[in-house]
Protein backbone atom coordinates (compact mmCIF):
# COMPACT_ATOMS: atom_id res chain seq x y z
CA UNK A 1 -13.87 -8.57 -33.51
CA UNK A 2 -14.00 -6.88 -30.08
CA UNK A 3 -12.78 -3.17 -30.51
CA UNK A 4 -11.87 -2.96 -26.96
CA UNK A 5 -8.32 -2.83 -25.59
CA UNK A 6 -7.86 -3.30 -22.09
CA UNK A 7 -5.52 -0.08 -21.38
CA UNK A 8 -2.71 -0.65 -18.72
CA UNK A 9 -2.78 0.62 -15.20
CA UNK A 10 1.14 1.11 -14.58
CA UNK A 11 3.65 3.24 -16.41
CA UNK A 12 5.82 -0.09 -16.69
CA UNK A 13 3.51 -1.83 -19.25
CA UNK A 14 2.53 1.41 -20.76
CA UNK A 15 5.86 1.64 -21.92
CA UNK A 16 6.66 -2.05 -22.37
CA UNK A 17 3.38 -1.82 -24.98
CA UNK A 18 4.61 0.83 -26.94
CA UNK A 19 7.28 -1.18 -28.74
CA UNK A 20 4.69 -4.38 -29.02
CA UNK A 21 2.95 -5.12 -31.80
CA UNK A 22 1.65 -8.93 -31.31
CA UNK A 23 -2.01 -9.10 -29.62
CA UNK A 24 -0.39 -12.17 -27.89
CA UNK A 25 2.32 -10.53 -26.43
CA UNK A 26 0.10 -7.31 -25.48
CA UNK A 27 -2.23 -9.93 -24.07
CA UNK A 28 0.36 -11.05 -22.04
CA UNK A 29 1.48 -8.16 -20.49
CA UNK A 30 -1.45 -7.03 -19.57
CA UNK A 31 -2.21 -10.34 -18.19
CA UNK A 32 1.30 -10.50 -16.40
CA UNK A 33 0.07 -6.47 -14.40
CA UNK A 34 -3.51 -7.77 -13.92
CA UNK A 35 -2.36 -10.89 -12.20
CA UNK A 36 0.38 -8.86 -10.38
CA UNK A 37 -2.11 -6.78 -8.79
CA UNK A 38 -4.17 -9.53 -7.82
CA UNK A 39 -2.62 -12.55 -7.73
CA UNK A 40 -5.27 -15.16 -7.81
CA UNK A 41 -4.65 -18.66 -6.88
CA UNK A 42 -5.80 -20.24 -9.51
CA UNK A 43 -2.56 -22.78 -10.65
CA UNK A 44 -3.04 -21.80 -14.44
CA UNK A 45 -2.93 -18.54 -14.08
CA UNK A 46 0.03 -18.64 -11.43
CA UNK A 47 2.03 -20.70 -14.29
CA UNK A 48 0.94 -18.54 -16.72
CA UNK A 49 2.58 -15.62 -15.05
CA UNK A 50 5.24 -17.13 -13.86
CA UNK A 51 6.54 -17.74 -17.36
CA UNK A 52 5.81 -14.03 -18.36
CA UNK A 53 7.65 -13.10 -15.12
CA UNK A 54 10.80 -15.52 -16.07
CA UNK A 55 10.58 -13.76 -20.01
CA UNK A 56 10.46 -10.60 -18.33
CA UNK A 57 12.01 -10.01 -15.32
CA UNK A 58 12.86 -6.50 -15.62
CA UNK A 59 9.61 -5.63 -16.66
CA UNK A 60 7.71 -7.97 -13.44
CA UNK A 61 10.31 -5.92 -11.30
CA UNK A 62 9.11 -2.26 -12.42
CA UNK A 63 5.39 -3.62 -12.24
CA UNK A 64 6.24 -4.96 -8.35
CA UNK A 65 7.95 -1.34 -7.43
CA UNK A 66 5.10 0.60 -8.94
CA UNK A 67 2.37 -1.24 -7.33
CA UNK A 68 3.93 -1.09 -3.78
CA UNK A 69 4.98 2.52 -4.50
CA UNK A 70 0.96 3.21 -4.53
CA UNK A 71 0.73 3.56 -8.12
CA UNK A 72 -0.86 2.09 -11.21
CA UNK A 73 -4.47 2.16 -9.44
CA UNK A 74 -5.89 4.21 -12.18
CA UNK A 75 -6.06 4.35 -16.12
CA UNK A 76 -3.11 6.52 -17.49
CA UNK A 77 -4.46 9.38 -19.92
CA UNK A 78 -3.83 9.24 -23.60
């Protein structure tokens, strides 16, 4: 098994993570901020995030603010 864990890039899924403990759901979070800051247009993935988005809206809002406030560009510390 891989020992790398992708680390997040905003303060909204460093938070969210702290109180997950299923890879799937840490997977999807970090998923749900990668595609945020990208978006690709790729369908799957658009689908894919838009049912993370609709399970988490509060969360997809912080993630939006942050990322047009200027942050979550780099790796937190810790």
């Amino acid at each position: 098994m891989d020992d790398f864990l992708p680390r997040p890039l905003t303060q909204a899924v460093s938070l969210a993570l702290r109180d997950i403990h299923d890879p799937g759901a840490r997977s999807d979070l970090l998923f749900l901020e990668a595609w945020e800051m990208q978006r690709p247009a790729n369908l799957g993935a658009t689908l894919r995030a838009s049912q993370i988005r609709r399970a988490n809206p509060d969360l997809a809002a912080a993630i939006e603010r942050e990322l047009k406030a200027g942050k979550g560009s780099r790796p937190l510390a810790g």
